[in-house]
Structure formats: structure tokens, C-alpha cells
N, C-alpha and C. Protein backbone atom coordinates (compact mmCIF):
# COMPACT_ATOMS: atom_id res chain seq x y z
N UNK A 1 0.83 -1.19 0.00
CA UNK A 1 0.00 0.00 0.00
C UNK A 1 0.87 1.25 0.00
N UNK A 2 2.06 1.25 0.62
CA UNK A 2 2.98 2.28 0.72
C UNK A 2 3.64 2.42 -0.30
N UNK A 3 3.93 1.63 -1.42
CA UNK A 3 4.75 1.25 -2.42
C UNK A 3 3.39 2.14 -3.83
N UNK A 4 1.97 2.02 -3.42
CA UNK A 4 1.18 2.83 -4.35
C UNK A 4 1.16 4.15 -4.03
N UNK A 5 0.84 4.44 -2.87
CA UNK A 5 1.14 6.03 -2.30
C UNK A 5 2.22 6.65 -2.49
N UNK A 6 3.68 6.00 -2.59
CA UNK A 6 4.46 6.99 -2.83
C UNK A 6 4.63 6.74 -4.16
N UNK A 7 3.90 5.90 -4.97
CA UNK A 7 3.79 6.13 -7.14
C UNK A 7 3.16 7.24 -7.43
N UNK A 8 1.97 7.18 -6.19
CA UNK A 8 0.91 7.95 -6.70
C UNK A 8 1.38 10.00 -6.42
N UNK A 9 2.13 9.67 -5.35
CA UNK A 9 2.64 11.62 -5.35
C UNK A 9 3.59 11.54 -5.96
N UNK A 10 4.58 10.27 -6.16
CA UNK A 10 6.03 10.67 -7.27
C UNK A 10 5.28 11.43 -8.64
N UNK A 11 4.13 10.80 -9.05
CA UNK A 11 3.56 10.78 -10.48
C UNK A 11 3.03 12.21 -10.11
N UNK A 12 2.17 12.68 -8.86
CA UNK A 12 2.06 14.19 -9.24
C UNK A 12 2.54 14.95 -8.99
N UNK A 13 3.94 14.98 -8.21
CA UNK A 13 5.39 15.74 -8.31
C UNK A 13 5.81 15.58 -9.70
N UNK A 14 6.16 14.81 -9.89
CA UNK A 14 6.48 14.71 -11.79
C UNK A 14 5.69 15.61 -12.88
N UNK A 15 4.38 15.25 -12.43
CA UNK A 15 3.30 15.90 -13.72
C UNK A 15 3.56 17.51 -13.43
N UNK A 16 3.40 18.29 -12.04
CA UNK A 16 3.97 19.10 -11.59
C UNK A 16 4.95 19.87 -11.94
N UNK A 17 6.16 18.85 -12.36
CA UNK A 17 7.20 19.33 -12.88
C UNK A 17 7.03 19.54 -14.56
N UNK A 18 6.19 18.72 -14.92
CA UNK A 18 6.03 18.76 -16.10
C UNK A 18 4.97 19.46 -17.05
N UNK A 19 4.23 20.12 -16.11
CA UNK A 19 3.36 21.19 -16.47
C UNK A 19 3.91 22.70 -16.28
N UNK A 20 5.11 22.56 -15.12
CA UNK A 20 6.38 23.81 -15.41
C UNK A 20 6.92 23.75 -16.24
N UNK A 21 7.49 22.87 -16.94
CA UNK A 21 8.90 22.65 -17.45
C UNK A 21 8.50 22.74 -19.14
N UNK A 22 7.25 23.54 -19.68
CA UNK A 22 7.28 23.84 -21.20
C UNK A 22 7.47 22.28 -21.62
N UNK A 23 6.87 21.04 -21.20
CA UNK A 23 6.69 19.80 -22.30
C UNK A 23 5.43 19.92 -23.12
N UNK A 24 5.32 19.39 -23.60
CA UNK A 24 4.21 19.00 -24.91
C UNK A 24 2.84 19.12 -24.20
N UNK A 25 1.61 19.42 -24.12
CA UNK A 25 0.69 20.19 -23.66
C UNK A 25 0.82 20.48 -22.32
N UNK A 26 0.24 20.85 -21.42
CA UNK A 26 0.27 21.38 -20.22
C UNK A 26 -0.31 22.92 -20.01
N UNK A 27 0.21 24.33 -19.83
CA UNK A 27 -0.69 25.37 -19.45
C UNK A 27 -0.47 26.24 -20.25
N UNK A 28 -0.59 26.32 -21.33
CA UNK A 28 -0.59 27.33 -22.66
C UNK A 28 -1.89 27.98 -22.79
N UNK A 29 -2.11 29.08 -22.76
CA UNK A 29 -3.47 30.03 -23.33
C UNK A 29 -4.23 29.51 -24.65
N UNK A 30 -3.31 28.87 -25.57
CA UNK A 30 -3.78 29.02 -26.73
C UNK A 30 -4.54 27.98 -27.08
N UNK A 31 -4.39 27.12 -26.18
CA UNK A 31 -5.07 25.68 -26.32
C UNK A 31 -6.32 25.80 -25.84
N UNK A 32 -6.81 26.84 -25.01
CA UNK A 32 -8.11 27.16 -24.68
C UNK A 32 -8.53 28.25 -25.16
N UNK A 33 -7.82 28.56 -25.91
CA UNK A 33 -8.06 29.65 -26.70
C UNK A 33 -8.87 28.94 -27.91
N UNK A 34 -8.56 27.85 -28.85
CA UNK A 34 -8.38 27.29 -29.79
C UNK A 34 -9.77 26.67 -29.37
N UNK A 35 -9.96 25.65 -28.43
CA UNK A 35 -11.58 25.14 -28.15
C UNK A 35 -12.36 25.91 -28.22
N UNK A 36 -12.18 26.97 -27.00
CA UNK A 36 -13.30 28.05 -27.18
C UNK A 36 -13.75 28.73 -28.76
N UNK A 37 -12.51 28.85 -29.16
CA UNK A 37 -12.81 29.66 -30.56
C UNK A 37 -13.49 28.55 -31.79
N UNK A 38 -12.91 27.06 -31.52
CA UNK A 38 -13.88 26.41 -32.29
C UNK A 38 -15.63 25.80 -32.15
N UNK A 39 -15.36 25.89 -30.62
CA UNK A 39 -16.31 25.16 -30.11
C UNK A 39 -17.77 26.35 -30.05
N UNK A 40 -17.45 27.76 -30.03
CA UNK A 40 -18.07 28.92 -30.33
C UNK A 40 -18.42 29.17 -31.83
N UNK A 41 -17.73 28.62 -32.97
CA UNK A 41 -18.04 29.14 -34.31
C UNK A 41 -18.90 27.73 -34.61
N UNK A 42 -18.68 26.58 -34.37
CA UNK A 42 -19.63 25.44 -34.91
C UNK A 42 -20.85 25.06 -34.28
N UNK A 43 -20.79 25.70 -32.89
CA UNK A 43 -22.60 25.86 -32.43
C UNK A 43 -22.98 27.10 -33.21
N UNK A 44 -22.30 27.85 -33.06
CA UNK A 44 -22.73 29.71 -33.54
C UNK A 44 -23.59 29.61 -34.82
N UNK A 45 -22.88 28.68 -35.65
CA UNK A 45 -23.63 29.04 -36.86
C UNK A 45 -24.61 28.02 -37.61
N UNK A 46 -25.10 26.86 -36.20
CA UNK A 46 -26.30 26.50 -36.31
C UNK A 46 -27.42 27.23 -35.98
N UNK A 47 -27.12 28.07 -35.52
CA UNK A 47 -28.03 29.26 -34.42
C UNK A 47 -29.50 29.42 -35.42
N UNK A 48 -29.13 29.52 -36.27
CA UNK A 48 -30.48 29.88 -37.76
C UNK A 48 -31.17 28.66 -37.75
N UNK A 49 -30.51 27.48 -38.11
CA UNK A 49 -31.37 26.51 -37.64
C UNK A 49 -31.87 26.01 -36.46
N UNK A 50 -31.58 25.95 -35.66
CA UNK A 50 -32.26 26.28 -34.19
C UNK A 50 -33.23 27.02 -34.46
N UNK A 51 -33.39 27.99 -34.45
CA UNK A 51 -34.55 29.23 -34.60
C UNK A 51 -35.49 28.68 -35.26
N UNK A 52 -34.99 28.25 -36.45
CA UNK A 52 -36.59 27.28 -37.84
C UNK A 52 -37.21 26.43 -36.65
N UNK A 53 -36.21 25.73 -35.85
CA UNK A 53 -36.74 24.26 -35.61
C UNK A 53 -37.83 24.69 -34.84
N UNK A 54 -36.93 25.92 -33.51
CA UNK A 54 -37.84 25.84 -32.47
C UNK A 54 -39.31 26.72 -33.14
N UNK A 55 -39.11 27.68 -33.88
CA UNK A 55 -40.63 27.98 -34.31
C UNK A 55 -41.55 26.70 -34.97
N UNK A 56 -41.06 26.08 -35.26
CA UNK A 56 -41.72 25.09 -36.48
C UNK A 56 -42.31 24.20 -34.93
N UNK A 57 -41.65 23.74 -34.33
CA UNK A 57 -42.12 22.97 -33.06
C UNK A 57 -43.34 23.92 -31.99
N UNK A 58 -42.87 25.34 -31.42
CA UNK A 58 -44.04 26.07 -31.37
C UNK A 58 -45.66 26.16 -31.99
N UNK A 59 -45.37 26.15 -33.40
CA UNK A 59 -46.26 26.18 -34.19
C UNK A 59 -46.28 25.50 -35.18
N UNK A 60 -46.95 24.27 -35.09
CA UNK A 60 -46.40 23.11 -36.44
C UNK A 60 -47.29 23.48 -37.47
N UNK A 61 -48.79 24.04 -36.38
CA UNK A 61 -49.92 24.07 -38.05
C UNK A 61 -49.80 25.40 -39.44
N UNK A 62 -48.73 26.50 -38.63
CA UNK A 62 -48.83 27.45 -39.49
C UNK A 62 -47.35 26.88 -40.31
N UNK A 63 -46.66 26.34 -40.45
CA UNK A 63 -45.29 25.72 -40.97
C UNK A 63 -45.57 24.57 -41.81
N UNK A 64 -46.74 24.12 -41.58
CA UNK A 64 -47.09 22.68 -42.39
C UNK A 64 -45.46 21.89 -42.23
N UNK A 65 -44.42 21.70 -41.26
CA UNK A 65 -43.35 20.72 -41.29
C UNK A 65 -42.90 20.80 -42.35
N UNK A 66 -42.57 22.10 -42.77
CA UNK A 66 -42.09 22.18 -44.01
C UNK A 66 -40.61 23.55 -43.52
N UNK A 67 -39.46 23.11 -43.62
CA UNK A 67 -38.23 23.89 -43.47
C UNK A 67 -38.21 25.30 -43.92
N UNK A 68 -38.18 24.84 -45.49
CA UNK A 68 -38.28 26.08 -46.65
C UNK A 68 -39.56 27.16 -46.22
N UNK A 69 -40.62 26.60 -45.89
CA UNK A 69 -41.99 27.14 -45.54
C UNK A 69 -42.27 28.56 -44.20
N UNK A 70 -41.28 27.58 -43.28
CA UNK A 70 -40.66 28.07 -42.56
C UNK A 70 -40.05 29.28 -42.08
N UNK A 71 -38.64 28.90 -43.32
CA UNK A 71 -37.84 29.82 -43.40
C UNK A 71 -38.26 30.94 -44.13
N UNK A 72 -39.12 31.03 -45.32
CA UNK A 72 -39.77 31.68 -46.18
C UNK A 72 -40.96 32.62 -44.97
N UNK A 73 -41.16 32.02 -44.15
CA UNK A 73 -42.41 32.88 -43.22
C UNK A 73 -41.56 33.79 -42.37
N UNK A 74 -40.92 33.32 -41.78
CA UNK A 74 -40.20 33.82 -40.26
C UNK A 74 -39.44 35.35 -41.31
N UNK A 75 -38.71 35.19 -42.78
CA UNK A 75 -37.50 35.99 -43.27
C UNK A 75 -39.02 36.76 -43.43
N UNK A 76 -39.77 36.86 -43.84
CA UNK A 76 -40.81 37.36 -44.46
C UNK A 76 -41.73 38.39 -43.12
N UNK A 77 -41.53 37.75 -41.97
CA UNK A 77 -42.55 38.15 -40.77
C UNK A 77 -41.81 38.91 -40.07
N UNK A 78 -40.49 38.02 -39.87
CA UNK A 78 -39.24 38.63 -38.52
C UNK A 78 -38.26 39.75 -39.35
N UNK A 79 -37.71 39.34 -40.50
CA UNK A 79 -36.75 39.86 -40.97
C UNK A 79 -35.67 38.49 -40.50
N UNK A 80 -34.33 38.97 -41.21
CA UNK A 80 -33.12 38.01 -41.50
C UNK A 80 -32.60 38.08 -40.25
N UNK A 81 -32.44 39.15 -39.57
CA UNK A 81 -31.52 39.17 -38.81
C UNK A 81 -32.42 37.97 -37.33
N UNK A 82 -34.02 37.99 -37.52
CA UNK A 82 -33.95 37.06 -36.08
C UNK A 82 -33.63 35.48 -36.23
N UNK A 83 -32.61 35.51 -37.38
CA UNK A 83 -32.59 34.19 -37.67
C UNK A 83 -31.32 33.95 -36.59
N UNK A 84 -30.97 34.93 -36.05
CA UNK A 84 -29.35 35.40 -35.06
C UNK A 84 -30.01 35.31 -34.14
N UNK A 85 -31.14 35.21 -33.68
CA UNK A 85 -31.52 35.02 -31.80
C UNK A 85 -30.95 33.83 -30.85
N UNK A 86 -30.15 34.38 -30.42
CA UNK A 86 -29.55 33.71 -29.27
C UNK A 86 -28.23 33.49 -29.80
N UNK A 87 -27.90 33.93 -30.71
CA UNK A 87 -26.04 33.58 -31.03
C UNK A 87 -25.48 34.14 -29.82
N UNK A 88 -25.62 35.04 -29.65
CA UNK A 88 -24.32 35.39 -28.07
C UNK A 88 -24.32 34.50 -27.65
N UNK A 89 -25.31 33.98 -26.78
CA UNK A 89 -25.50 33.06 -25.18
C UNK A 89 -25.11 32.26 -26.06
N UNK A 90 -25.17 31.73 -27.14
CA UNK A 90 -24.92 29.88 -27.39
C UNK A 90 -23.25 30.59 -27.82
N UNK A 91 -22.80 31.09 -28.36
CA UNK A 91 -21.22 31.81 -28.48
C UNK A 91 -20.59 31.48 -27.17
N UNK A 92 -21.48 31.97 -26.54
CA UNK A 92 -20.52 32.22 -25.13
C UNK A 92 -20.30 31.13 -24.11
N UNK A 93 -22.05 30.59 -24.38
CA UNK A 93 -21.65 29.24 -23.57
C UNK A 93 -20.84 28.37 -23.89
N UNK A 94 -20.84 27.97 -25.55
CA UNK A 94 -20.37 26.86 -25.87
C UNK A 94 -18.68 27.22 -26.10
N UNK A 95 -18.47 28.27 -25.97
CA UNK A 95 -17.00 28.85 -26.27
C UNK A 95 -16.52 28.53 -24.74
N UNK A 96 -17.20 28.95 -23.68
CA UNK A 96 -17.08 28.53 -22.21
C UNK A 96 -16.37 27.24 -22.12
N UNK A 97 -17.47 26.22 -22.37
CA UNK A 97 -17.21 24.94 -22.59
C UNK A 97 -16.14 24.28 -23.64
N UNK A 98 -16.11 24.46 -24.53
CA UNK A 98 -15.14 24.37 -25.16
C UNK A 98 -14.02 24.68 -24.83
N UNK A 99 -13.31 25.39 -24.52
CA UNK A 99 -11.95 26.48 -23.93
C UNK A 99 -11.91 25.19 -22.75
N UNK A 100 -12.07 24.93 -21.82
CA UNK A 100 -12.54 24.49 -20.46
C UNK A 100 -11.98 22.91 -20.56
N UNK A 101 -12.83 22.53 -21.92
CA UNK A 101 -12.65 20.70 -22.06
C UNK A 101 -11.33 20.75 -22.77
N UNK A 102 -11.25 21.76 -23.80
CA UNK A 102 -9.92 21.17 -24.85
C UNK A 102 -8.48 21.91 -23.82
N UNK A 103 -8.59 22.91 -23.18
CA UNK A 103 -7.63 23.15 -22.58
C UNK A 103 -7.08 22.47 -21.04
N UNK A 104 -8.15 22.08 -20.52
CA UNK A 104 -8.14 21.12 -19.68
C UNK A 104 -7.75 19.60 -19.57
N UNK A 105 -7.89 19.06 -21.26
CA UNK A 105 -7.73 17.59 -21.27
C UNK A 105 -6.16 18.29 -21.72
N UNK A 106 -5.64 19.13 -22.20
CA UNK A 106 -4.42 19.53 -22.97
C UNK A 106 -3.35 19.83 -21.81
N UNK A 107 -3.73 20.47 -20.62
CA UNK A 107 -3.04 20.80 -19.20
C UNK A 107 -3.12 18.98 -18.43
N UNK A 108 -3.69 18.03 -18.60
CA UNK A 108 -3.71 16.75 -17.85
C UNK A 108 -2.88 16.02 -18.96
N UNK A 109 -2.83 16.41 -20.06
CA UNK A 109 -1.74 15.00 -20.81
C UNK A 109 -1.01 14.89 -20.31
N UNK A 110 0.34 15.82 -19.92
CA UNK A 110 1.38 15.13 -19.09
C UNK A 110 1.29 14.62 -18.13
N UNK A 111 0.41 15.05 -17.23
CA UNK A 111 -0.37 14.34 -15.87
C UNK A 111 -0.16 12.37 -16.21
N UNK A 112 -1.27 12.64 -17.24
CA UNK A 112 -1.61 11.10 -17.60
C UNK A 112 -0.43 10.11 -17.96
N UNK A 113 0.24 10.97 -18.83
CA UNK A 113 1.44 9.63 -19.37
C UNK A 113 2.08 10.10 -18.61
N UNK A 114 3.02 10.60 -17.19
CA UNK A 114 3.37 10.25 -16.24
C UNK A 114 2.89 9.06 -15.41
N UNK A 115 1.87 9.15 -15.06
CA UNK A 115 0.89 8.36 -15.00
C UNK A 115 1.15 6.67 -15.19
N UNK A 116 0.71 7.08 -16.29
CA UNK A 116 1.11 5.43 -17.25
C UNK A 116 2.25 5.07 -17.38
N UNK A 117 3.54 6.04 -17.25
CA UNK A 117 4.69 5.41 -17.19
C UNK A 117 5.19 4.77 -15.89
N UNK A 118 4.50 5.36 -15.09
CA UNK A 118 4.85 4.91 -13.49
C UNK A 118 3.68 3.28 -13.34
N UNK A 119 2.35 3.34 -14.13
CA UNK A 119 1.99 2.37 -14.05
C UNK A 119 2.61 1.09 -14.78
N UNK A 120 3.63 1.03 -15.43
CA UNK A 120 4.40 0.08 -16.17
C UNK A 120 5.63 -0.10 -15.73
N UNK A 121 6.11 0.44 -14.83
CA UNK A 121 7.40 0.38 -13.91
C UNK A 121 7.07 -0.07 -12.65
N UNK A 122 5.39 0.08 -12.19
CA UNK A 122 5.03 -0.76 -10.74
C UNK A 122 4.08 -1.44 -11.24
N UNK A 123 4.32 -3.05 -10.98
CA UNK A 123 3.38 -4.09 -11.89
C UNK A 123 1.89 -3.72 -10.84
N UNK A 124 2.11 -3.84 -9.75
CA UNK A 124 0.54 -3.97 -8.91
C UNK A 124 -0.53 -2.82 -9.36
N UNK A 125 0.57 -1.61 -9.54
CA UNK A 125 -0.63 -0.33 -10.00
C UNK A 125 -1.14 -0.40 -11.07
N UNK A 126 0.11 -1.30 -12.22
CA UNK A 126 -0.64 -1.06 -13.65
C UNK A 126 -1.66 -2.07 -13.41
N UNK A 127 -1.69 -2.88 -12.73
CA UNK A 127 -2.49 -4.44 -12.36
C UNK A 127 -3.88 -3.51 -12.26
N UNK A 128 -4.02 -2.45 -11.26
CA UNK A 128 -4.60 -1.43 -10.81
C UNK A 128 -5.90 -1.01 -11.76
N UNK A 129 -4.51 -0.63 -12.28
CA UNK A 129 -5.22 0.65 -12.79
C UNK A 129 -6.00 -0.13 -14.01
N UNK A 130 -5.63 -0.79 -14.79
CA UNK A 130 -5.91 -1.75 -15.78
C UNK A 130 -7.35 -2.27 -15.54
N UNK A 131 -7.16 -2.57 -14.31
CA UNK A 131 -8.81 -3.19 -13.97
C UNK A 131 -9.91 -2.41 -14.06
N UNK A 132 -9.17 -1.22 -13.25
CA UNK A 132 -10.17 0.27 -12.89
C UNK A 132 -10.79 0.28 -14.24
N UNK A 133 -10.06 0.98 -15.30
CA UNK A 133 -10.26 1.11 -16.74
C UNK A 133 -11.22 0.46 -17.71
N UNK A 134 -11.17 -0.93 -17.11
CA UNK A 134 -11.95 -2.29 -17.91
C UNK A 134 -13.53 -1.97 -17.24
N UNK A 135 -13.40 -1.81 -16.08
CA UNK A 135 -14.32 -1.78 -15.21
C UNK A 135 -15.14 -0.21 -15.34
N UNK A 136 -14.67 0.72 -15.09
CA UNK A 136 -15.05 1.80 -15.16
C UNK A 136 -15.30 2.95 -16.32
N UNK A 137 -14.11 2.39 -17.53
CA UNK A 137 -14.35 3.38 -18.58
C UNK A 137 -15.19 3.12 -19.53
N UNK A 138 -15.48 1.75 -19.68
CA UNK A 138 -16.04 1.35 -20.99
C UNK A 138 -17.05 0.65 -20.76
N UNK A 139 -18.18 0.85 -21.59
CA UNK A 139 -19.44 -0.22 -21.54
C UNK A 139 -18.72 -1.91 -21.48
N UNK A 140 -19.49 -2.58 -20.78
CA UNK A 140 -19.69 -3.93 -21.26
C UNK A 140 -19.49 -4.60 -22.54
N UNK A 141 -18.80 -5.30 -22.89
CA UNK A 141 -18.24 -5.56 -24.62
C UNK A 141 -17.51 -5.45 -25.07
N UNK A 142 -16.85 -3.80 -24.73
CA UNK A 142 -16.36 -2.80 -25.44
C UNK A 142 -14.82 -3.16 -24.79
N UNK A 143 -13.86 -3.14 -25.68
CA UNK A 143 -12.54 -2.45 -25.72
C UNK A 143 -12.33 -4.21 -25.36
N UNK A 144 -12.54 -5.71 -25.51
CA UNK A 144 -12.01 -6.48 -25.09
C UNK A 144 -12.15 -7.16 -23.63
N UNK A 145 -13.26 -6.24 -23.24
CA UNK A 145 -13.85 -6.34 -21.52
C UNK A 145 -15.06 -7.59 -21.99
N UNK A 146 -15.65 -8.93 -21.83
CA UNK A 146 -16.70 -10.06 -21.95
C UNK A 146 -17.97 -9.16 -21.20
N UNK A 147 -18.74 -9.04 -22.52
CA UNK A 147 -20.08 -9.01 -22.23
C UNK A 147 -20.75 -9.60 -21.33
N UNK A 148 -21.65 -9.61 -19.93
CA UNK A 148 -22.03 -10.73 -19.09
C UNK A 148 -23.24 -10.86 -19.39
């Protein structure tokens, strides 16, 4: 048990060191820069469709479930521009989120393959951790784990 406890702070003294020490991802701006900025332009500019759907679902009988019908009423009733309702908040949230997941999984890579290298140099942890993984990450079936 003492032999996993001191893998387990060597590995986050290490990752530690290795989220100082400028290796290959770890705490760079730009990597959450980069989610946010993608993860903000590919919700952003469903935003128009969103708008069809949710009117068409509001009101199915004046739309006859028809897209074009739709779109042809709302450009015609609202004007073009309310086809933009709600781009900020979905910009902002999903840029939130985005920035958050891609810069976050990008600051833990070195974490992880520290990690895994210490789990292959102590047989019981990789024994460990291996199980955890089978057990915990993946459905039933999946990755080589027997369906029960």
C-alpha cells in the first residue's frame, strides 16, 4: 500500500514538474483559446437553424413541417436578422465549454502519461489501474472487456 502512495505523489510531483517545465501540452493560453474559438463558431452558426426548428415545433400548423416554408415565413414576418436570436448566449456558452474541455484535457496529458509510465514500472498499480479502466471506462463488450 505504501509502495502505491508513494507512485501515486512521485507521479504528481512529476506531472507538476512537467506542467512547469514547457513539455508537450500542459498550461498554454492558446489551447483554450483554440476550443473556445472552435467550439463557439460550430454551435454559432447553427443558431439559424435552431430558430426554424424551435418555431416550427411552437407552431407546427402554421409551418405545415415544411423547413423552406418556414424559413420563407419567419425571413418574411421577422426579418433576417432574427434568424441570429440567441447567437451570443450559445457563443458564449459553448466557447465557455469548449476552452474548459480542450484546454483542460491539454493541461492533464502530461499528468496522464506520467501516470502510465509509473503504471508500467510498478506491476501492482498497472495491475490497478488496468482493472479500474476495464471496469469503469467502458461499456460492457467494449474495448475487449466479456459481455455478461
Amino acid at each position: 500500500m505504501r509502495t502505491r502512495l508513494a507512485t501515486f505523489l512521485a507521479s504528481l510531483v512529476a506531472g507538476t514538474h512537467a506542467l512547469s517545465s514547457g513539455s508537450s501540452g500542459g498550461a498554454d493560453w492558446r489551447y483554450f483559446a483554440a476550443g473556445g474559438i472552435s467550439a463557439a463558431v460550430s454551435h454559432g452558426y447553427t443558431t439559424p437553424i435552431d430558430v426554424i426548428k424551435t418555431r416550427m415545433q411552437t407552431n407546427p400548423e402554421l409551418y405545415n413541417n415544411s423547413v423552406p416554408l418556414a424559413l420563407a415565413e419567419i425571413l418574411k414576418t421577422e426579418g433576417a436578422l432574427f434568424l441570429l436570436q440567441g447567437l451570443g448566449p450559445t457563443c458564449i456558452g459553448y466557447g465557455l465549454e469548449g476552452a474548459l474541455k480542450f484546454g483542460c484535457y491539454e493541461l492533464a496529458k502530461p499528468l496522464f502519461a506520467h501516470v502510465q509510465a509509473c503504471a508500467v514500472n510498478e506491476p501492482d498499480l498497472g495491475r490497478t489501474m488496468n482493472a479500474f479502466s476495464k471496469t469503469t471506462g467502458y461499456p460492457r463488450g467494449a474495448r475487449g472487456v466479456a459481455a455478461t
